[in-house]
N, C-alpha and C. Protein backbone atom coordinates (compact mmCIF):
# COMPACT_ATOMS: atom_id res chain seq x y z
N UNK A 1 180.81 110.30 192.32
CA UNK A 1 180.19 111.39 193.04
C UNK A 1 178.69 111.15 193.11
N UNK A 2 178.07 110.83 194.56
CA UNK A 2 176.60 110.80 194.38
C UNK A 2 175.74 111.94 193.64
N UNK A 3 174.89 112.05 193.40
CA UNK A 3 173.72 112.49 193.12
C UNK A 3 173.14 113.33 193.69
N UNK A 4 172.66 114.67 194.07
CA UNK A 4 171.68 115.35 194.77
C UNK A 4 170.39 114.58 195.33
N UNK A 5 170.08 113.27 194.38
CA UNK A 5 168.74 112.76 194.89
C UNK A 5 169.05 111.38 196.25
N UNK A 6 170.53 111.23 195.78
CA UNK A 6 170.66 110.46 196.74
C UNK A 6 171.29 111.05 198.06
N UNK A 7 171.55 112.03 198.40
CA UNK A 7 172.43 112.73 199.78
C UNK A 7 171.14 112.51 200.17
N UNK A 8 171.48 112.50 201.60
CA UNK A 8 170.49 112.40 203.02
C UNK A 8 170.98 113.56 203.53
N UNK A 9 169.49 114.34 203.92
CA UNK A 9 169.81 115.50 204.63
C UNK A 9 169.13 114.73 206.03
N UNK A 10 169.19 116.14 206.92
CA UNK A 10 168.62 116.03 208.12
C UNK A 10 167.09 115.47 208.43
N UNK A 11 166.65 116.06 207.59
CA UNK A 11 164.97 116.16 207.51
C UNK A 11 164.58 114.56 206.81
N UNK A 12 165.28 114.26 205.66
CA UNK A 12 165.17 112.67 205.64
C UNK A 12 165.26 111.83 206.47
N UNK A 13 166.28 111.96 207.83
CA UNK A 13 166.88 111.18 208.94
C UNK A 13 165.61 111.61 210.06
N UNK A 14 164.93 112.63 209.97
CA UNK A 14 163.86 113.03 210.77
C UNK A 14 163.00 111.99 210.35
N UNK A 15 162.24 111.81 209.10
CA UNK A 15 161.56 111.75 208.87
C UNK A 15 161.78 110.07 209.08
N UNK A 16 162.70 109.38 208.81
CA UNK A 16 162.99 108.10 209.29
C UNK A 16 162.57 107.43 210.39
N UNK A 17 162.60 108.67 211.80
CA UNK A 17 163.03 108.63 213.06
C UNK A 17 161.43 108.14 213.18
N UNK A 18 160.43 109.22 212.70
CA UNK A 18 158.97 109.45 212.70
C UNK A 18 158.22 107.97 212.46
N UNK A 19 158.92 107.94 211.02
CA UNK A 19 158.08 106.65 210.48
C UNK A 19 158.61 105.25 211.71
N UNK A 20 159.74 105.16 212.21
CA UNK A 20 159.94 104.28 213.27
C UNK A 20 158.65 104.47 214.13
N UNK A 21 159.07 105.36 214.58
CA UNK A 21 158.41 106.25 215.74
C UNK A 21 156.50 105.56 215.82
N UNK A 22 156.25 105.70 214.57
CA UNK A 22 154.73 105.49 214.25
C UNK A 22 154.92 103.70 213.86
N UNK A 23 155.32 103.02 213.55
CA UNK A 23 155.52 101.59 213.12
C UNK A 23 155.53 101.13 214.85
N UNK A 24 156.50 101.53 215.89
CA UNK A 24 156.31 101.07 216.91
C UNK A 24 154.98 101.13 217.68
N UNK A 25 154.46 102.31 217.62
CA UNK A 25 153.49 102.74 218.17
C UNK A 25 152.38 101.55 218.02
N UNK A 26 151.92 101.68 216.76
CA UNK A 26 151.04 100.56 216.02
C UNK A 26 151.11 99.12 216.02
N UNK A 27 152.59 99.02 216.47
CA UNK A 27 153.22 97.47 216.96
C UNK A 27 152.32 97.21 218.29
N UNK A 28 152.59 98.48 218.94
CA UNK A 28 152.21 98.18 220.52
C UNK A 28 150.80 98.04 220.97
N UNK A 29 150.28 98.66 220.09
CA UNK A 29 148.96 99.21 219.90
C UNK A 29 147.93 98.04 219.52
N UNK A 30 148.75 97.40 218.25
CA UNK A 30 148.02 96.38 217.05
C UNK A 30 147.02 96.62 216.32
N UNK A 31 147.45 98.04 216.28
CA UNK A 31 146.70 98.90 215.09
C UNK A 31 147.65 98.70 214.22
N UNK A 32 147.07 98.72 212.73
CA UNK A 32 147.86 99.24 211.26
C UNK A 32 148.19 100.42 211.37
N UNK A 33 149.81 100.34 210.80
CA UNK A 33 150.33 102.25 210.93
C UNK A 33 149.20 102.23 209.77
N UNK A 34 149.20 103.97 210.08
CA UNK A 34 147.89 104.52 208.44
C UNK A 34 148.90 104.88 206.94
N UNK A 35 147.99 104.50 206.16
CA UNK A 35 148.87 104.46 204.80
C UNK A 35 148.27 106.07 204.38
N UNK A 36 149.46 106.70 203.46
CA UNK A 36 149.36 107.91 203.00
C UNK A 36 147.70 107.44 201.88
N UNK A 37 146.96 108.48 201.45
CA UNK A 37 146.29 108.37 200.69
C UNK A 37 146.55 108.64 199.16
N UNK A 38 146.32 108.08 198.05
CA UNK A 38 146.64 108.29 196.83
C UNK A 38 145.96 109.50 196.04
N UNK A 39 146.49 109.90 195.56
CA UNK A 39 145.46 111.06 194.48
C UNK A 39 145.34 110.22 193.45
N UNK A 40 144.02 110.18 193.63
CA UNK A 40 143.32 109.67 192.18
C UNK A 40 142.93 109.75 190.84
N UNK A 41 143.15 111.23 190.60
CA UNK A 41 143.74 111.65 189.31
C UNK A 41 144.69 111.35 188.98
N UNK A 42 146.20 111.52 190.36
CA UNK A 42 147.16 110.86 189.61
C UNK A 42 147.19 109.55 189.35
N UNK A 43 146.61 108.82 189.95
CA UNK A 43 146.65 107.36 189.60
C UNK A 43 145.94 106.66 188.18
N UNK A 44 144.56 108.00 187.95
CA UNK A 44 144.07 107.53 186.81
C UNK A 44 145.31 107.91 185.40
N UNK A 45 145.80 108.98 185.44
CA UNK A 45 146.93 109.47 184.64
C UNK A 45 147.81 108.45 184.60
N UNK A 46 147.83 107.67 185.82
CA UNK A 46 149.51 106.97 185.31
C UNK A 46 149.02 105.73 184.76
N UNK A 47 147.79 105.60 184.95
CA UNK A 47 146.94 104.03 184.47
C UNK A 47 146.86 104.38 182.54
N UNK A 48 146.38 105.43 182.16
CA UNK A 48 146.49 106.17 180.77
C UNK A 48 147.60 106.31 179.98
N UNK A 49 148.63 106.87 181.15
CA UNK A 49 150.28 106.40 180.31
C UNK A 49 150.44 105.14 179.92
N UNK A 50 150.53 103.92 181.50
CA UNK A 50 150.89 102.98 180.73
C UNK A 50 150.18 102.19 180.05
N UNK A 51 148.96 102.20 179.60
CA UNK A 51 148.35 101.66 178.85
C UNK A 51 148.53 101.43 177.50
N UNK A 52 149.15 102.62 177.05
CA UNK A 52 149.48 102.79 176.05
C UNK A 52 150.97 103.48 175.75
N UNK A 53 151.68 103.01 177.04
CA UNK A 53 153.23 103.18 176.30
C UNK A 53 154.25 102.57 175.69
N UNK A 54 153.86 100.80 175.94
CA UNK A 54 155.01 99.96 175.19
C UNK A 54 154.12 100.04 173.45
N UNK A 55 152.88 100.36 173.35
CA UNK A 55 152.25 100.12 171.77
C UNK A 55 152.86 101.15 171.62
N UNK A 56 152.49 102.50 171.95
CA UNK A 56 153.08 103.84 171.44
C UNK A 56 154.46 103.83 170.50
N UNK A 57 155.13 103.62 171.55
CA UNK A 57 156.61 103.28 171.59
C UNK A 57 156.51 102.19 170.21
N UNK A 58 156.26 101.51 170.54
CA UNK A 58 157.00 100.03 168.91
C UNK A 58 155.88 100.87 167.72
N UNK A 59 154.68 101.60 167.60
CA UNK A 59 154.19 102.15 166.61
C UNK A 59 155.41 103.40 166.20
N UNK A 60 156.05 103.54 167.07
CA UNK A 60 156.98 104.92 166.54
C UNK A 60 157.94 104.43 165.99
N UNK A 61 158.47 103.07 166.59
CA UNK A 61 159.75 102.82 165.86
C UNK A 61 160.21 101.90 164.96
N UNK A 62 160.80 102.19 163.91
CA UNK A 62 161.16 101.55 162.28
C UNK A 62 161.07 99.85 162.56
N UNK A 63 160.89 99.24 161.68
CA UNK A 63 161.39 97.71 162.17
C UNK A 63 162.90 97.36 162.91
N UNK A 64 163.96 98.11 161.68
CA UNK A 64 165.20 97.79 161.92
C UNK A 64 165.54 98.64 163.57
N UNK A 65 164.79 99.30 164.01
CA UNK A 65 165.40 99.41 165.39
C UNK A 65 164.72 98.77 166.32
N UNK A 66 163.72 98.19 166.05
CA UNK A 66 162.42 97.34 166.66
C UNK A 66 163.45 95.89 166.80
N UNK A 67 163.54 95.60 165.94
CA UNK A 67 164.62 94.46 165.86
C UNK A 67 166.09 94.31 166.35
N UNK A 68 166.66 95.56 166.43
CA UNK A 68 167.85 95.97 167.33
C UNK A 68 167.63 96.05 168.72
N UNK A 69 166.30 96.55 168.78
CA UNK A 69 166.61 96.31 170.55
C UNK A 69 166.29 94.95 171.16
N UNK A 70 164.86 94.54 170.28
CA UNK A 70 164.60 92.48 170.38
C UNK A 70 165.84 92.05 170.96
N UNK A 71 166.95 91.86 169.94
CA UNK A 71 168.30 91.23 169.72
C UNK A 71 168.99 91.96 171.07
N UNK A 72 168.90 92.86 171.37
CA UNK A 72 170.01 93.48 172.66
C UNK A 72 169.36 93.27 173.71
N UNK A 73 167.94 93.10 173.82
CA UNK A 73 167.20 92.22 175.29
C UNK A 73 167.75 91.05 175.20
N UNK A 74 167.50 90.14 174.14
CA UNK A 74 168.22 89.01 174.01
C UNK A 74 169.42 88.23 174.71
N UNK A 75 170.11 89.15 174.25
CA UNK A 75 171.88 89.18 174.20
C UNK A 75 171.65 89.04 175.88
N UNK A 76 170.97 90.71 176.67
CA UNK A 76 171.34 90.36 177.96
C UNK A 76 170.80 89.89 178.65
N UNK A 77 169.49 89.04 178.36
CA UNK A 77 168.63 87.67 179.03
C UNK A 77 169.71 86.34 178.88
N UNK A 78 170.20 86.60 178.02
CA UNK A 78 171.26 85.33 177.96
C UNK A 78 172.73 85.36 178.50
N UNK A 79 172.64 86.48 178.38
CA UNK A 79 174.18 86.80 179.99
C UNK A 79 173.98 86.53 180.80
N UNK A 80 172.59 86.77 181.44
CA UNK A 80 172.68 86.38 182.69
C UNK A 80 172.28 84.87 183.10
N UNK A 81 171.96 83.89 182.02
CA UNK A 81 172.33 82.79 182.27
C UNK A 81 173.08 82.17 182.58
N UNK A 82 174.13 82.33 181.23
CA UNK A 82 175.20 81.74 181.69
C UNK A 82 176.51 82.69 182.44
């Protein structure tokens, strides 16, 4: 059963139509379609998370599970070798 985040409503299929809509335009044109602008707070926030989320993370956790997950990256870096 999908997901709520994955159903396509109408307004997604609109909004599809648009972004075509504007990609051609700019084709024809040989203008760049325009890129949305970023909020820059949020960007400084997400630069602050990850800066400090893989240290965070291994400072929180015991050796013996530090070492359990090592070994289970492991395991499936080497599945997909062979």
């Amino acid at each position: 059963m999908p997901s709520r985040a994955s159903k396509r409503t109408v307004l997604d299929e609109l909004e599809d139509t648009n972004s075509l809509a504007v990609r051609i335009v700019a084709q024809t044109t040989g203008s760049p379609p325009p890129q949305p602008a970023k909020n820059p707070f949020a960007v400084a926030l997400g630069r602050l998370g990850a800066s400090k989320g893989g240290k965070a993370r291994a400072k929180a956790l015991s050796a013996r599970k530090r070492s359990a997950i090592a070994s289970s990256a492991a395991k499936s870096r080497w599945k997909k070798v062979h």
